[in-house]
Protein backbone atom coordinates (compact mmCIF):
# COMPACT_ATOMS: atom_id res chain seq x y z
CA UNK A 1 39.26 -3.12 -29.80
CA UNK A 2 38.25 -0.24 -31.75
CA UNK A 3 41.63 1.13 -32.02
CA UNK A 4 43.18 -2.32 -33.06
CA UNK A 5 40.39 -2.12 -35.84
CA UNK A 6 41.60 1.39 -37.04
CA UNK A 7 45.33 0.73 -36.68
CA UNK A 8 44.45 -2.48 -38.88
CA UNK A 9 42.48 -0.48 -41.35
CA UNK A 10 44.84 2.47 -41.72
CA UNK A 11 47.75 0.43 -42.53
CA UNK A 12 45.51 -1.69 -45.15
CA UNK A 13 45.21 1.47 -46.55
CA UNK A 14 48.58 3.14 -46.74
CA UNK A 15 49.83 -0.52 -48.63
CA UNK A 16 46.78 -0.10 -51.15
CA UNK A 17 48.19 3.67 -51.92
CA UNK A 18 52.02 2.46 -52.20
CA UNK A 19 50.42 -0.39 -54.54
CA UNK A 20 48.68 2.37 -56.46
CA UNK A 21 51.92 4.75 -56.83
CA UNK A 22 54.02 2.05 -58.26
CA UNK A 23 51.77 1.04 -60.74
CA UNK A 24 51.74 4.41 -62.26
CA UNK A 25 55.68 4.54 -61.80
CA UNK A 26 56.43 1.46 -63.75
CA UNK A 27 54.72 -0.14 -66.87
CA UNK A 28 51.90 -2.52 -66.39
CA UNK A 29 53.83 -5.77 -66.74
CA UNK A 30 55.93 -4.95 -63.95
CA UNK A 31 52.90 -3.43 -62.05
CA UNK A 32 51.38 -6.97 -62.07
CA UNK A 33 54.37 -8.29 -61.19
CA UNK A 34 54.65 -6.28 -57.95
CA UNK A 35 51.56 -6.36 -57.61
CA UNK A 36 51.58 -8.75 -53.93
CA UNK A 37 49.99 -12.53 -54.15
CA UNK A 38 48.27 -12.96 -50.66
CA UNK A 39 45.71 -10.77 -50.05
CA UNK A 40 44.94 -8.97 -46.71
CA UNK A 41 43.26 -11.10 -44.02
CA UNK A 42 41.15 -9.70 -41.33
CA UNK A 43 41.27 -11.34 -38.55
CA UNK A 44 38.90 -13.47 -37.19
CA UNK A 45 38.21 -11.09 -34.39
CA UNK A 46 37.31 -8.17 -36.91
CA UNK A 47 34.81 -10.32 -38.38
CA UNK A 48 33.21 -11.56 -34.97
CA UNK A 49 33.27 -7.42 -33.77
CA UNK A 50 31.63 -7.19 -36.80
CA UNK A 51 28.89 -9.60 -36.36
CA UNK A 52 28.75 -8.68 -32.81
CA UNK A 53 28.14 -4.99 -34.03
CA UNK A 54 24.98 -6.17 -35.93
CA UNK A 55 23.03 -8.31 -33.64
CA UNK A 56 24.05 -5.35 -30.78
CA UNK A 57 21.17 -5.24 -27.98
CA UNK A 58 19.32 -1.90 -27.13
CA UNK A 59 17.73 -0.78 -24.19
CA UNK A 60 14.41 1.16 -24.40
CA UNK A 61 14.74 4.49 -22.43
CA UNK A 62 11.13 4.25 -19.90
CA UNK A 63 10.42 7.06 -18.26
CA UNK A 64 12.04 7.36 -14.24
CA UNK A 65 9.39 6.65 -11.74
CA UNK A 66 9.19 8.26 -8.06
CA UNK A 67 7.46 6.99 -5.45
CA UNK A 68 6.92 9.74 -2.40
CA UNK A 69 7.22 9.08 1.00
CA UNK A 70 5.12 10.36 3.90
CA UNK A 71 2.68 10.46 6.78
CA UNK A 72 -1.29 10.25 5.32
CA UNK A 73 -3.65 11.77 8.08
CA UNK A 74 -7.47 11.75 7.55
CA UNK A 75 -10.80 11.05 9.49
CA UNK A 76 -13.56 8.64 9.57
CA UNK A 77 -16.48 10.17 7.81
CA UNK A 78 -18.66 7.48 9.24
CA UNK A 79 -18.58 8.00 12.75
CA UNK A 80 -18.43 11.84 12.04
CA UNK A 81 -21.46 12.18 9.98
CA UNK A 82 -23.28 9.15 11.47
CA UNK A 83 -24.48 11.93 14.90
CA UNK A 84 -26.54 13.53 11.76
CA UNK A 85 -29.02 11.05 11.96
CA UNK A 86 -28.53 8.87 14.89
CA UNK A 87 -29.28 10.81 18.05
CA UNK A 88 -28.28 8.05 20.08
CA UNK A 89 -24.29 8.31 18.95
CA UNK A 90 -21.47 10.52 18.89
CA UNK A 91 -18.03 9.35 17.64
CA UNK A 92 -14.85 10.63 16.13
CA UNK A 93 -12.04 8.53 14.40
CA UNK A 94 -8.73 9.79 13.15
CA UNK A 95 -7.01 7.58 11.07
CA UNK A 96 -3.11 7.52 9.60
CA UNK A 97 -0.67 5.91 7.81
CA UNK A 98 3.35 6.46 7.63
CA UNK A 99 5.30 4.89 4.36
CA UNK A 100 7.85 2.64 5.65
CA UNK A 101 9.25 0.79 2.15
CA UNK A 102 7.59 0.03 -0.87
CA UNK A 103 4.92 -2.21 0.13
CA UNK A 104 4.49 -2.13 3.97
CA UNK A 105 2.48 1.20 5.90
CA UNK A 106 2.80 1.53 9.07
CA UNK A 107 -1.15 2.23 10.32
CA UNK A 108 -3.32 3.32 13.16
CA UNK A 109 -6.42 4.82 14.08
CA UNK A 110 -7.70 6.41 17.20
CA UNK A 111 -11.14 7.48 18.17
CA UNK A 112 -13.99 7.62 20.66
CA UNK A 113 -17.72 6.93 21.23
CA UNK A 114 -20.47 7.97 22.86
CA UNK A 115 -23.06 4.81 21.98
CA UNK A 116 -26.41 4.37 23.70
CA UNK A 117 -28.02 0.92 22.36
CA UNK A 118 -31.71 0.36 22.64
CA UNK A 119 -32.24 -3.41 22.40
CA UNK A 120 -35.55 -5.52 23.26
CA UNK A 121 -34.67 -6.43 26.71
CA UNK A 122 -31.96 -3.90 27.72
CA UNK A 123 -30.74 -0.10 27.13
CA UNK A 124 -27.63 1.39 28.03
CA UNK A 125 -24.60 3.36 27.47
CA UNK A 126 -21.11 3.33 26.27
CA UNK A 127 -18.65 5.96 26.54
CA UNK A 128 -14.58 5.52 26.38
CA UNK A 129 -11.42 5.80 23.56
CA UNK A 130 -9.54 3.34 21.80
CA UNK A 131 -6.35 2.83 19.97
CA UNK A 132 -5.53 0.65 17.02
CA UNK A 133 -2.10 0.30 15.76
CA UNK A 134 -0.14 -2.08 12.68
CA UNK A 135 0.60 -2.85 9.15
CA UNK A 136 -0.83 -2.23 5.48
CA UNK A 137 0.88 -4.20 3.13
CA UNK A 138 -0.03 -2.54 -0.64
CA UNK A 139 -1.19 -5.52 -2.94
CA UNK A 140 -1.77 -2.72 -5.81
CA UNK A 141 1.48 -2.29 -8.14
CA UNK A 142 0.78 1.35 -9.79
CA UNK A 143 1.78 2.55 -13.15
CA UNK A 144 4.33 6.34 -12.54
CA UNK A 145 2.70 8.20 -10.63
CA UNK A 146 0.05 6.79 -9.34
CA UNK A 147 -0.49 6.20 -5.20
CA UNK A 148 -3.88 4.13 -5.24
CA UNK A 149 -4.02 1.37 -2.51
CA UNK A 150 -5.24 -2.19 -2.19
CA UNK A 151 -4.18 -3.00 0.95
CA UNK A 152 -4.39 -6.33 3.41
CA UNK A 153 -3.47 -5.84 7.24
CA UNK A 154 -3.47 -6.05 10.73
CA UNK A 155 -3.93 -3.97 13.86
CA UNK A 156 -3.50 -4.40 17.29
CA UNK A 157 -6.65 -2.48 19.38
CA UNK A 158 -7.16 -1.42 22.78
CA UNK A 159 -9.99 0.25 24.55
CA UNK A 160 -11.08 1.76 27.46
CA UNK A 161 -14.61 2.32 28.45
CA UNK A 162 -17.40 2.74 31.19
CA UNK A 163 -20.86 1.24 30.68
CA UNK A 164 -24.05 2.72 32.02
CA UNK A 165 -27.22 0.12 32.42
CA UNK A 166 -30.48 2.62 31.75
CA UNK A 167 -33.10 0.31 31.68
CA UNK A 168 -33.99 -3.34 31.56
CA UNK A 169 -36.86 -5.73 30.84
CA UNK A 170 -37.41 -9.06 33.01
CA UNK A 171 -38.31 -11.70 30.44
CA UNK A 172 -41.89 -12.79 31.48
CA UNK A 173 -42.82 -16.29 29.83
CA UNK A 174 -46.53 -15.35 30.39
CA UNK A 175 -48.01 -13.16 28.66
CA UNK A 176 -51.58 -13.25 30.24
CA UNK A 177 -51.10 -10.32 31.82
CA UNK A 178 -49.02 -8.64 29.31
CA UNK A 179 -45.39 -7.44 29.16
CA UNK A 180 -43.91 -6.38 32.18
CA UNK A 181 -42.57 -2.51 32.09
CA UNK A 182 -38.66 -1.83 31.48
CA UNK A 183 -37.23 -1.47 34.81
CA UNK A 184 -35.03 1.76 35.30
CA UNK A 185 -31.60 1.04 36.76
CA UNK A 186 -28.51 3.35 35.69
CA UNK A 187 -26.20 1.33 37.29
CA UNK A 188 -22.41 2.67 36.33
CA UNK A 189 -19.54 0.30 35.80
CA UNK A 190 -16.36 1.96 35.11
CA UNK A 191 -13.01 1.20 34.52
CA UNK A 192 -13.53 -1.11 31.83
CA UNK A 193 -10.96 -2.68 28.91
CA UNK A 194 -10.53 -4.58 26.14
CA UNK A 195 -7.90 -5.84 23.52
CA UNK A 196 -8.45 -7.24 20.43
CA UNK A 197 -6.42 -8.46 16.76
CA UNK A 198 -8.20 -7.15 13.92
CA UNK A 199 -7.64 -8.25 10.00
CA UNK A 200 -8.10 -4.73 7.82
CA UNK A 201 -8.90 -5.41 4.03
CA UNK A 202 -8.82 -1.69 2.23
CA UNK A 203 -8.12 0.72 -0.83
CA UNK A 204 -7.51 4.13 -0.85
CA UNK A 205 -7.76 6.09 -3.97
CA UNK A 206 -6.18 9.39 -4.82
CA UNK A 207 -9.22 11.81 -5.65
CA UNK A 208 -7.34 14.89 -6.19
CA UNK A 209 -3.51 15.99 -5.38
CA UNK A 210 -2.73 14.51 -2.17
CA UNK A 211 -6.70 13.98 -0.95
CA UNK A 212 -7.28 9.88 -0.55
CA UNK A 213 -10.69 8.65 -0.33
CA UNK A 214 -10.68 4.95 1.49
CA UNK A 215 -12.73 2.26 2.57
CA UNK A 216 -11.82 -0.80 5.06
CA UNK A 217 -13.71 -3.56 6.24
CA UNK A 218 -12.68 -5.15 9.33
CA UNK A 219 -12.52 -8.71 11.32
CA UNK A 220 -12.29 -8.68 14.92
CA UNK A 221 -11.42 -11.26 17.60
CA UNK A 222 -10.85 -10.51 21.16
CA UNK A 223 -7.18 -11.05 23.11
CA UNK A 224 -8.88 -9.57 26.35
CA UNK A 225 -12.16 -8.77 27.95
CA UNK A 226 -12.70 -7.18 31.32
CA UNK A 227 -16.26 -7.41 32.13
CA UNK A 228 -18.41 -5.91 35.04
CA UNK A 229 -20.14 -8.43 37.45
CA UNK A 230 -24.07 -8.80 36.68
CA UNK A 231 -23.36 -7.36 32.98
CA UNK A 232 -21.81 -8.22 29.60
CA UNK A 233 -19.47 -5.85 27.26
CA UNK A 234 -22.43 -5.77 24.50
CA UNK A 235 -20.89 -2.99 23.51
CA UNK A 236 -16.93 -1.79 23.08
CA UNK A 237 -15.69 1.51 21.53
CA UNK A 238 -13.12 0.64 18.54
CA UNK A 239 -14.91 -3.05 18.10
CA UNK A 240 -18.30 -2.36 17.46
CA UNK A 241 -20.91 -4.56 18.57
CA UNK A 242 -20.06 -8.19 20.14
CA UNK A 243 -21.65 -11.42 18.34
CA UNK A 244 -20.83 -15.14 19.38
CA UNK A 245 -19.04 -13.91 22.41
CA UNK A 246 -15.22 -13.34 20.85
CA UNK A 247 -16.14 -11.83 17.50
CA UNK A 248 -16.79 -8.34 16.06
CA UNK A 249 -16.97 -6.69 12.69
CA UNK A 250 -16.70 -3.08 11.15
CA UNK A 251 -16.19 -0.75 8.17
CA UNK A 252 -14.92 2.68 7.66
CA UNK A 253 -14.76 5.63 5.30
CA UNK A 254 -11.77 7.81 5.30
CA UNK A 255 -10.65 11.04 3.75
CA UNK A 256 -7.16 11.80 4.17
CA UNK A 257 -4.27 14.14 3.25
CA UNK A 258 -0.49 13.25 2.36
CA UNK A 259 1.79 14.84 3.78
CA UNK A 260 5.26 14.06 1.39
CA UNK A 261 8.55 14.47 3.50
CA UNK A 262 10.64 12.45 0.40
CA UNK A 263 11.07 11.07 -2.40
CA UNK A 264 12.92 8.23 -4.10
CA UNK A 265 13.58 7.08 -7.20
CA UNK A 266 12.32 3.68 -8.62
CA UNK A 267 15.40 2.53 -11.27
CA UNK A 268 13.12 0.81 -14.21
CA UNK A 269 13.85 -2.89 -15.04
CA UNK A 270 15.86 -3.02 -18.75
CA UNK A 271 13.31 -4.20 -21.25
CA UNK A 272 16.53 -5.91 -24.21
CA UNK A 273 15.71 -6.17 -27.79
CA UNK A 274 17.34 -7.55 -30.30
């Protein structure tokens, strides 16, 4: 088109100089006289290049984002610094994540406990490992470079555990003569399991390059729940304490490092003005 438009221009031209030389060749009467009656159109697809030329759309330039790819690796500050205080546990989670797409983590966390539990009727001990394993799906859309987390998942969990029974009270309904004295036992049952799906609501916030602080709260219900004869599972390593039979809840507090093996380019949507 734009070579049609100069062809068409340049030849306008070269008649408007033969026009002028034969005007100054001959006198003015028969200038006039030569002078051509119909004018030069342009054609209708000049003027509608034209017009198309002045309402043309531009794209704003916005700047190229990257999002990294990678495995995040970290530990539960919880259960680590929770032995500071608590002399009756000992516990160590690590906890990861691998970047699968966009939106979607692949997550897990592994650990073990050492719990004793000192209720009003009964004391005893819990020792084993777990594994939890699933999905983060990142609710949290960030602005360049930014790699903060809101996350919504779920894991899959599975624990095994032994239980030692220290002590017990009988329940006495008469008090006349006062409570009755716990009761050692340390009975041992071993080869214990358990299975559970757990719902993980999280963030995870970049604190410095590559360090994430994070935070999860956590819903447990149980799949499966081998328990000892004579004893309940008050107690399982991965889901916390038991309440209503099938339920359990927890929390924890992670600091982790990213560990980038990629990186991919996000192409920006056009933004068109007229």
């Amino acid at each position: 088109m734009k070579h049609t438009l100069k062809s068409i221009f340049s030849i306008y031209l070269l008649f408007s100089l033969f026009i002028v030389s034969a005007q100054e060749t001959n006198d003015k009467q028969k200038a006039l006289d030569s002078i051509p009656k119909e004018k030069a159109i342009i054609p209708d697809n000049t003027k509608q290049n034209s017009s198309n030329l002045a309402t043309e759309k531009t794209v704003e330039e916005t700047p190229i984002k990257t999002d990294r790819y990678g495995l995040r690796v970290g530990v539960d500050l919880y259960r680590l610094t929770r032995a500071f205080y608590d002399k009756n546990y000992k516990g160590i989670e690590f906890a990861g994540d691998y970047r699968l797409t966009k939106k979607y983590f692949l997550a897990a966390e592994i650990g073990n406990e050492n719990k004793t539990t000192d209720d009003d009727r009964v004391n005893f001990t819990t020792k084993g490992s777990y594994l939890k394993a699933g999905f983060d799906y990142n609710a949290y859309e960030n602005w360049l470079d930014m790699e903060n987390i809101i996350s919504i998942g779920m894991r899959l969990g599975f624990s095994t555990f032994n239980q030692e029974l220290n002590t017990y009270r009988i329940y006495n309904s008469n008090h006349y003569f006062g409570d009755i004295p716990p009761l050692v036992s340390g009975e041992k049952f071993s080869n214990l399991s358990a299975s559970w799906i757990e719902v993980v609501a999280g963030l995870k916030v970049k604190v410095i390059n590559n360090i994430f602080a994070g935070f999860s709260l956590r819903l447990n219900r149980f799949v499966s729940n081998k328990k000892p004869n004579n004893f309940d599972n008050l107690y399982i390593p991965g889901f916390n304490r038991t309440y209503d039979g099938d339920f359990g809840v927890g929390f924890n507090y992670t600091i982790t490092y990213f560990i980038p093996i990629y990186k991919k380019k996000v192409v920006p949507k056009e933004k068109i003005t007229n």
